[in-house]
N, C-alpha and C. Protein backbone atom coordinates (compact mmCIF):
# COMPACT_ATOMS: atom_id res chain seq x y z
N UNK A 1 7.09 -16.09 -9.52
CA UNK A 1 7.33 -15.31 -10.73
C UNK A 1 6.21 -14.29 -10.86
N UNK A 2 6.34 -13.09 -11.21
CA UNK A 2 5.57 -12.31 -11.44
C UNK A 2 5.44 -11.55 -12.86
N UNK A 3 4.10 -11.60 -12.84
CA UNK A 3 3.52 -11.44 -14.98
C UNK A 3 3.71 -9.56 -14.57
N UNK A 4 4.87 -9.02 -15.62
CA UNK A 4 4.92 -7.53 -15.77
C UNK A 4 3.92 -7.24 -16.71
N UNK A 5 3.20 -6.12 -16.49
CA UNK A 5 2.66 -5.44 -17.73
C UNK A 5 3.22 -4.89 -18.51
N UNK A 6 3.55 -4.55 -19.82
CA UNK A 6 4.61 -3.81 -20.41
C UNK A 6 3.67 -3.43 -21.21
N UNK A 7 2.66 -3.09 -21.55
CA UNK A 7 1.20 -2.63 -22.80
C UNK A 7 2.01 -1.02 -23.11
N UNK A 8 2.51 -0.66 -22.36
CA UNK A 8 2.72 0.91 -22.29
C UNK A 8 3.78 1.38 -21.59
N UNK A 9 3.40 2.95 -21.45
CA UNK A 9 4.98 3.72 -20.78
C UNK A 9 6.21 2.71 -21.29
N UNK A 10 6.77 3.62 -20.26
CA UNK A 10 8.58 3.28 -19.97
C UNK A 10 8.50 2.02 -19.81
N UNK A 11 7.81 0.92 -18.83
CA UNK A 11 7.71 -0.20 -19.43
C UNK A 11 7.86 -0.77 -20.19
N UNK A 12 7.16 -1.28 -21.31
CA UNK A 12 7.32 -1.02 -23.00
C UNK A 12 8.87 -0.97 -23.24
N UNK A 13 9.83 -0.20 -23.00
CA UNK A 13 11.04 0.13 -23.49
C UNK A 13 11.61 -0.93 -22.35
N UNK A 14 11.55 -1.26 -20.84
CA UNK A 14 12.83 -2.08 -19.88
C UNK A 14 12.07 -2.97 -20.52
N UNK A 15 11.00 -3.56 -20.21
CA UNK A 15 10.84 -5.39 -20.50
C UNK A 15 11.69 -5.83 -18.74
N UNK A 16 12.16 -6.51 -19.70
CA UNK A 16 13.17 -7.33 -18.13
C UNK A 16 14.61 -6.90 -18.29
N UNK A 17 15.07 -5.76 -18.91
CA UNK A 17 16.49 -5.25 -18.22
C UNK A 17 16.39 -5.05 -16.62
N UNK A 18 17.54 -5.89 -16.30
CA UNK A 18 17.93 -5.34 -14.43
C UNK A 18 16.30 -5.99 -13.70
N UNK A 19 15.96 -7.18 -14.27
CA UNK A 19 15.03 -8.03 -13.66
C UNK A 19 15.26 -9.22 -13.90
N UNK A 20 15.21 -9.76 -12.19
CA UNK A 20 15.19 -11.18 -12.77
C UNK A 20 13.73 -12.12 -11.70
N UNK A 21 13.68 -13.62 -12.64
CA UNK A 21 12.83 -14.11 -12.19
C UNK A 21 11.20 -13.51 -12.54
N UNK A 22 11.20 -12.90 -13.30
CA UNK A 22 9.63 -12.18 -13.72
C UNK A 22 9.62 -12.80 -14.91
N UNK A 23 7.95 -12.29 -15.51
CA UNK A 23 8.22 -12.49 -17.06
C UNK A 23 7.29 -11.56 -17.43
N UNK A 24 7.32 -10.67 -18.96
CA UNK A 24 6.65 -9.32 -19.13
C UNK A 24 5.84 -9.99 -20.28
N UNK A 25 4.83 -9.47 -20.56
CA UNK A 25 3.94 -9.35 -21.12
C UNK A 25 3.54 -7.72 -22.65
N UNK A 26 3.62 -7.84 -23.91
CA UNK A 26 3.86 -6.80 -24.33
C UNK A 26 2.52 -6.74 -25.25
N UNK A 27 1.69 -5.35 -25.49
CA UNK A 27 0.98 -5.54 -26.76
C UNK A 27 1.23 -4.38 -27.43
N UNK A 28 1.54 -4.52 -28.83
CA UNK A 28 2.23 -3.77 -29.71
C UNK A 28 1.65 -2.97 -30.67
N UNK A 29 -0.18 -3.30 -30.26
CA UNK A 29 -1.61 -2.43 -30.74
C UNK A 29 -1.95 -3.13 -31.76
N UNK A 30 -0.86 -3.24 -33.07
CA UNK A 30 -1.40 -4.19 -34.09
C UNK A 30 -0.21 -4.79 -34.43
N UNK A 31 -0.20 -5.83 -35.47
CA UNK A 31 0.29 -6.85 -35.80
C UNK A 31 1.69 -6.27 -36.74
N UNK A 32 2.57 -6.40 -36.35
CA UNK A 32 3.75 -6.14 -37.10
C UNK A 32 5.45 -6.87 -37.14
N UNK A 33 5.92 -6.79 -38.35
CA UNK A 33 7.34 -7.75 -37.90
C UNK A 33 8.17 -6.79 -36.39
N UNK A 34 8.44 -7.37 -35.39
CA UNK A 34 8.68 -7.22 -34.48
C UNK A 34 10.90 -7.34 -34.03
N UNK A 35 11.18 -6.16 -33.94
CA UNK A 35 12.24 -6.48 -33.61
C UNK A 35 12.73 -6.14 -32.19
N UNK A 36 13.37 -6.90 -31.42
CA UNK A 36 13.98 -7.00 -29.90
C UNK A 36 15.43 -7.14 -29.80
N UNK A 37 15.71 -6.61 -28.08
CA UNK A 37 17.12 -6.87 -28.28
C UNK A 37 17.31 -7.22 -26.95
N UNK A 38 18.20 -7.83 -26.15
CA UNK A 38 18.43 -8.38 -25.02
C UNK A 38 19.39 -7.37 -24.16
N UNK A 39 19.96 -6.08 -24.97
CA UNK A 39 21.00 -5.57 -24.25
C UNK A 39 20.86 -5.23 -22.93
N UNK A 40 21.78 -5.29 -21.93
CA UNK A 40 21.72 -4.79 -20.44
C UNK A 40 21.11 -5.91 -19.99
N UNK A 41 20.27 -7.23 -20.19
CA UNK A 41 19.99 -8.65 -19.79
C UNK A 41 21.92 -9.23 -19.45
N UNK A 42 21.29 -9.80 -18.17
CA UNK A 42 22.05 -10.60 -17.55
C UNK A 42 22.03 -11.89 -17.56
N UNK A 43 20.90 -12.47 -18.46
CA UNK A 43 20.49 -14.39 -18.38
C UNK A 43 19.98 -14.05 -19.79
N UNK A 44 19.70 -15.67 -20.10
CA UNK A 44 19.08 -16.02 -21.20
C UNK A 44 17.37 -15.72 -20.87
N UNK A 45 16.44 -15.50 -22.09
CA UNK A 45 15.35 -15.06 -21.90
C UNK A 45 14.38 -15.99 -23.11
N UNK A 46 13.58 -16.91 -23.22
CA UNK A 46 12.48 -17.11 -23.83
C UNK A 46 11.90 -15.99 -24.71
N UNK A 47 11.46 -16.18 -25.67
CA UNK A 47 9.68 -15.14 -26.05
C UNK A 47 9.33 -15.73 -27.10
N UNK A 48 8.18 -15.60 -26.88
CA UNK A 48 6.63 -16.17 -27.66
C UNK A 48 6.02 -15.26 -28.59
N UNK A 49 5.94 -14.85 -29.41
CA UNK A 49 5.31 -13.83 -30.27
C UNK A 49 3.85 -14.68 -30.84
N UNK A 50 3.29 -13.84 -30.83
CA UNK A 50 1.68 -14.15 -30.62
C UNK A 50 0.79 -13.26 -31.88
N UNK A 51 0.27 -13.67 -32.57
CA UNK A 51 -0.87 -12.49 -33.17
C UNK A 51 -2.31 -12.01 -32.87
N UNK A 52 -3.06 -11.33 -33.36
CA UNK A 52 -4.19 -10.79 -32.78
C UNK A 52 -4.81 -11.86 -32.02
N UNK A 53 -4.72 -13.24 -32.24
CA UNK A 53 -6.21 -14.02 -31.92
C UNK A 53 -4.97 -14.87 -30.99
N UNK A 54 -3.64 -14.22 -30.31
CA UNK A 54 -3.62 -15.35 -29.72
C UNK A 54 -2.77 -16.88 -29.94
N UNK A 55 -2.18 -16.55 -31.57
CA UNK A 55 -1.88 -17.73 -32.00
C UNK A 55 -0.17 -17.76 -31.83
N UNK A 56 0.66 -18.44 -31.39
CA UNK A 56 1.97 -18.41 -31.71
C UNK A 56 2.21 -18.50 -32.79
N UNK A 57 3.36 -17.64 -33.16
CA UNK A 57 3.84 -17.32 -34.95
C UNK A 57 4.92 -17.49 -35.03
N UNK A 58 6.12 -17.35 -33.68
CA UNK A 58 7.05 -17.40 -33.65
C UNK A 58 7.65 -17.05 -32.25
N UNK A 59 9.01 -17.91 -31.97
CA UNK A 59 9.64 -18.53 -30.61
C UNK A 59 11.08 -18.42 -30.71
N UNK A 60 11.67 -18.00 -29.64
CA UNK A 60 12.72 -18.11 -29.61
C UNK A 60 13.34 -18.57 -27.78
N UNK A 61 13.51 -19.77 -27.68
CA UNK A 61 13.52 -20.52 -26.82
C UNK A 61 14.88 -19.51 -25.94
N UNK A 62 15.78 -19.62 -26.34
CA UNK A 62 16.88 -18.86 -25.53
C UNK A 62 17.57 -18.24 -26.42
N UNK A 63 17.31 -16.81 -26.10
CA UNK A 63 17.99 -15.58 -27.05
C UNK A 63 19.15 -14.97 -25.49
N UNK A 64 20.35 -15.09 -26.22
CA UNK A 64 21.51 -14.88 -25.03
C UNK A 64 21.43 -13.13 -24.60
N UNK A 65 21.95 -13.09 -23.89
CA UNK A 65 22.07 -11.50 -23.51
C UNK A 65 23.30 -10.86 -24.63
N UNK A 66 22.49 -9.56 -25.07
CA UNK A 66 23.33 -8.48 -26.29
C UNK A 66 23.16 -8.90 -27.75
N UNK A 67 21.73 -9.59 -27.55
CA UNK A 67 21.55 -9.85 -29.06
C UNK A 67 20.69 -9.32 -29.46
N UNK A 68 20.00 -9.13 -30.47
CA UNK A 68 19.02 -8.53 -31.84
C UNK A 68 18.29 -10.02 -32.40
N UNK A 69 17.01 -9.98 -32.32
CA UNK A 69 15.72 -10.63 -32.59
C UNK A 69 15.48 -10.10 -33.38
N UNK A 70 14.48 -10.45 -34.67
CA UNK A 70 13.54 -9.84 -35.50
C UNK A 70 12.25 -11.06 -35.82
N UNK A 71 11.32 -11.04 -35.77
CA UNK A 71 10.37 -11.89 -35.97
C UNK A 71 10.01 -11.99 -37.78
N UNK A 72 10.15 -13.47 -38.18
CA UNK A 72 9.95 -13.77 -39.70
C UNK A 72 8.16 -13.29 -39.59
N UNK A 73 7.61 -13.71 -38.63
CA UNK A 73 5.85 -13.16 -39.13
C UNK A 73 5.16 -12.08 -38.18
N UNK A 74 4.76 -11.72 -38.67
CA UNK A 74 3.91 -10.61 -38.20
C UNK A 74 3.61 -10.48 -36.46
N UNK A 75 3.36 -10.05 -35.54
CA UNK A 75 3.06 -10.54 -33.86
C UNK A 75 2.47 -8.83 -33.44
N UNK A 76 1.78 -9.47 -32.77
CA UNK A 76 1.32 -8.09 -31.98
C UNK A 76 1.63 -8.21 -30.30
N UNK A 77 1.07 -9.40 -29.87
CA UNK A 77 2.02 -9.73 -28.40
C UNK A 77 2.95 -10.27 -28.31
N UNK A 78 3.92 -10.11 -27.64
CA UNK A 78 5.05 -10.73 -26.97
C UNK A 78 5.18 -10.58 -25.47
N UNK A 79 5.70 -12.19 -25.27
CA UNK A 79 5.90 -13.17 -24.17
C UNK A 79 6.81 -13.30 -23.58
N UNK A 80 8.15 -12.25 -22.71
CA UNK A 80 9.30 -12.87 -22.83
C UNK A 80 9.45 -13.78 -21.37
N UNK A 81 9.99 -15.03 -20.77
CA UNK A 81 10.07 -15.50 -19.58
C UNK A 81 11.82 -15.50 -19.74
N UNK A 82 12.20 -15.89 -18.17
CA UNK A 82 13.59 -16.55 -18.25
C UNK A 82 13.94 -17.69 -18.72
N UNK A 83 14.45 -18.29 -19.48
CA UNK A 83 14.94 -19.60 -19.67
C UNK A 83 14.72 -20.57 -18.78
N UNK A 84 15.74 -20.30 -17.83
CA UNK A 84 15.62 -21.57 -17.16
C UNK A 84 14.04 -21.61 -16.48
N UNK A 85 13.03 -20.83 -16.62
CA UNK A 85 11.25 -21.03 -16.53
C UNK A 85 11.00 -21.99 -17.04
N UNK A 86 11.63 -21.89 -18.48
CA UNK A 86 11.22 -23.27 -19.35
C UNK A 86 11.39 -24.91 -19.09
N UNK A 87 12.22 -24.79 -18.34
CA UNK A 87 12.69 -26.06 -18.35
C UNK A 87 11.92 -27.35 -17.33
């Protein structure tokens, strides 16, 4: 598996559309409610939302492909892996 950088560029915007087997890595500069979407994903996907220091705030174990995320607390990183990673 390989850790994507996504901090920036066009990055930032694919994440893991039209990837599989990776997992991306995102920082969002500062801490804010965070919304995602899975469209153009082909599998189920994990993510971890994280705040400044690091702390998990909020998870979403398997978000299906063509859906809309929004995070209840605040996150500045996000974590997304494939599902079946988790298991």
């Amino acid at each position: 598996m390989k850790l994507l950088d996504c901090r920036g560029g066009f990055l930032r915007y694919i994440g893991l559309m039209f990837r599989r087997n990776d997992a991306a890595i995102f920082d969002f500069d500062k801490e804010k409610n965070l919304k995602i979407h899975t469209y153009f994903m082909r599998y189920d996907i994990g993510c971890y939302f994280y705040d400044e220091n690091w702390k998990v705030v909020d998870k979403k174990v398997a978000l299906k492909p063509w859906q809309v995320y929004q995070t209840f607390e605040k996150a500045r990183y996000l974590l997304e892996v494939p599902s079946q990673s988790l298991n």
